[in-house]
Protein backbone atom coordinates (compact mmCIF):
# COMPACT_ATOMS: atom_id res chain seq x y z
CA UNK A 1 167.99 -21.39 -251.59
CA UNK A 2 165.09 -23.52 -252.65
CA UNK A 3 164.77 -26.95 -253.73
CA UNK A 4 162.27 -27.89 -257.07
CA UNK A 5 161.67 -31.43 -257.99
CA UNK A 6 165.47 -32.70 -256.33
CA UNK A 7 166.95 -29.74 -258.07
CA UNK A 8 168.69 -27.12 -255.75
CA UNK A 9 168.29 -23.01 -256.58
CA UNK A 10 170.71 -21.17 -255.05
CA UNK A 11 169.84 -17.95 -257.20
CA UNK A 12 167.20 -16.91 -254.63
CA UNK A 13 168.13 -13.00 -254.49
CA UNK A 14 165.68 -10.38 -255.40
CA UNK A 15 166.55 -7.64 -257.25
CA UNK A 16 169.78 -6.17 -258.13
CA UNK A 17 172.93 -7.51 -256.90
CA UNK A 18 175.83 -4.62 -257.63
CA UNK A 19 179.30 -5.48 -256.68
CA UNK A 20 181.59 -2.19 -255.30
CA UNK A 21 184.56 -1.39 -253.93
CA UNK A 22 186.52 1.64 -252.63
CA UNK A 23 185.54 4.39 -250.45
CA UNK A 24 182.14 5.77 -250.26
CA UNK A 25 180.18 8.74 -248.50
CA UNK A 26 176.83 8.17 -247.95
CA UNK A 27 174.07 10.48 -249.79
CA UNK A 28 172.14 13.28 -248.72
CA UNK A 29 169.55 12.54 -246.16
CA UNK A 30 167.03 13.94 -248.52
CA UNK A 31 164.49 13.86 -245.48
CA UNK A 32 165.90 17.05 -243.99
CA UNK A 33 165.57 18.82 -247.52
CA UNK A 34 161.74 17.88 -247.56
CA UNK A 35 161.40 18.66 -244.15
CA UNK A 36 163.78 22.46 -245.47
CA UNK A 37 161.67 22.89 -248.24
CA UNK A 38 158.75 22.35 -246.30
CA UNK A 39 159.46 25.41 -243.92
CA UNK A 40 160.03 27.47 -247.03
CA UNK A 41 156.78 27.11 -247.54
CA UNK A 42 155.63 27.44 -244.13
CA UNK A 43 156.95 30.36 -243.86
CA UNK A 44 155.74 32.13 -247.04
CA UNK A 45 152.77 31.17 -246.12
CA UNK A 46 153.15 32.49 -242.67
CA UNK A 47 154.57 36.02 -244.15
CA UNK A 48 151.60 36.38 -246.83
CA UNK A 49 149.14 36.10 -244.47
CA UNK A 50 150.88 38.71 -242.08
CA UNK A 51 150.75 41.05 -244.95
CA UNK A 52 147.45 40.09 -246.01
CA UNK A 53 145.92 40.47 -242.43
CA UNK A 54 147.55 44.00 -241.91
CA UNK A 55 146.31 45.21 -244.98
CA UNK A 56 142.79 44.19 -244.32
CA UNK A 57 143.21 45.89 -240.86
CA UNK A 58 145.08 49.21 -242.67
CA UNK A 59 142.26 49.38 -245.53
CA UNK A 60 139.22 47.61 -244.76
CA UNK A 61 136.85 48.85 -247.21
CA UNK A 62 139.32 47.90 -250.37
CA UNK A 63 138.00 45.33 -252.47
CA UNK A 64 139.97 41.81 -252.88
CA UNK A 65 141.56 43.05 -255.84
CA UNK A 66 142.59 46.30 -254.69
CA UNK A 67 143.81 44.56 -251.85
CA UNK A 68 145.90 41.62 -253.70
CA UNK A 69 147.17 44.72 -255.74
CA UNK A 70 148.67 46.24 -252.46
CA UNK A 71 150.06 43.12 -251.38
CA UNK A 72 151.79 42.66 -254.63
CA UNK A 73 153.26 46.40 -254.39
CA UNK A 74 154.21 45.83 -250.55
CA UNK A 75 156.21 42.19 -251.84
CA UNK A 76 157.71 44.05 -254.93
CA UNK A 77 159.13 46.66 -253.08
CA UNK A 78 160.75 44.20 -250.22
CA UNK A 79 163.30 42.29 -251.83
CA UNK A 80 163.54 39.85 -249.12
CA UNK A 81 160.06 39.13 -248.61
CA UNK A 82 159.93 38.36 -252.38
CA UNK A 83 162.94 35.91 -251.76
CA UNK A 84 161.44 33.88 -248.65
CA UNK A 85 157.73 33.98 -250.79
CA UNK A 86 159.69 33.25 -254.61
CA UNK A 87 162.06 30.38 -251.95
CA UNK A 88 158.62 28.93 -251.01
CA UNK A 89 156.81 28.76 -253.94
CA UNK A 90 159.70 27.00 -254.81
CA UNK A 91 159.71 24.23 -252.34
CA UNK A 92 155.77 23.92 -253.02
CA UNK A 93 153.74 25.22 -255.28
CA UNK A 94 151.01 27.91 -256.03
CA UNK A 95 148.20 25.62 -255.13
CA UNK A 96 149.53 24.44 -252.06
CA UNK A 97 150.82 27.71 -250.78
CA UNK A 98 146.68 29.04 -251.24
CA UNK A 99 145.66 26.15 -249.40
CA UNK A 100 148.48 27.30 -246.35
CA UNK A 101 146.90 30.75 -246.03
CA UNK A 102 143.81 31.02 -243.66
CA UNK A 103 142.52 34.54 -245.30
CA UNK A 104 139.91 35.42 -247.12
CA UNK A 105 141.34 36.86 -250.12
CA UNK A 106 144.10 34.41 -250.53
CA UNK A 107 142.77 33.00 -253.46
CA UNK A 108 142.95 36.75 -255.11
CA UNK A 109 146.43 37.21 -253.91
CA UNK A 110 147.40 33.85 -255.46
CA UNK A 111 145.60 34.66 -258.88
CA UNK A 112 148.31 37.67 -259.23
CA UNK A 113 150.52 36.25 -257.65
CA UNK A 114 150.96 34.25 -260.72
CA UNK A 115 151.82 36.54 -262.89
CA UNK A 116 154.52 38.73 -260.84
CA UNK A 117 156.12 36.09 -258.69
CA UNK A 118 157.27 33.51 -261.31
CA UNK A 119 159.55 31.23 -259.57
């Protein structure tokens, strides 16, 4: 309520006022779906690097690309891997999920990644 020049304004809400009745549920705390997706992510992350790491340990005279190559194989031919990686690609994106992965050849890995992991 304010009062202009002796005139009284009782209209002093902000924004919209919505009138409702009956029974409601409240919405999904969409918090703990960031917070879900985020761990998606985490944990692609956390499995690409795995592979990544063993691979460079297992063959460490192979070239970035062969190396991204053998990744992709290993990924392809464990469906669930592929799920939790395809899950957190998902939840993030390419870009981030490079950024996630402390190796050197995650930037190769994400270049073919690309093109055989479209979420």
């Amino acid at each position: 309520m304010s009062s202009q020049g002796g005139q009284t304004n009782y209209n002093s809400a902000k924004g919209d006022i919505i009138n409702q009745s009956g029974s409601f549920v409240t919405g999904v705390d969409k918090s703990k779906i960031q917070i879900n997706n985020s761990q998606d992510l985490v944990q692609a992350a956390k499995d690409i690097k795995a592979l990544l790491d063993q691979l460079s340990v297992d063959y460490p005279s192979d070239s970035p690309e062969v190396l991204r190559a053998k990744a992709l194989d290993e990924i392809d031919k464990n469906p669930e891997l592929k799920v939790r990686i395809i899950r957190g690609l998902k939840a993030g994106s390419f870009a981030a999920l490079e950024k996630m992965i402390d190796h050197p050849i995650a930037k190769f890995f994400i270049e073919g990644a690309k093109e055989v992991l479209k979420p």
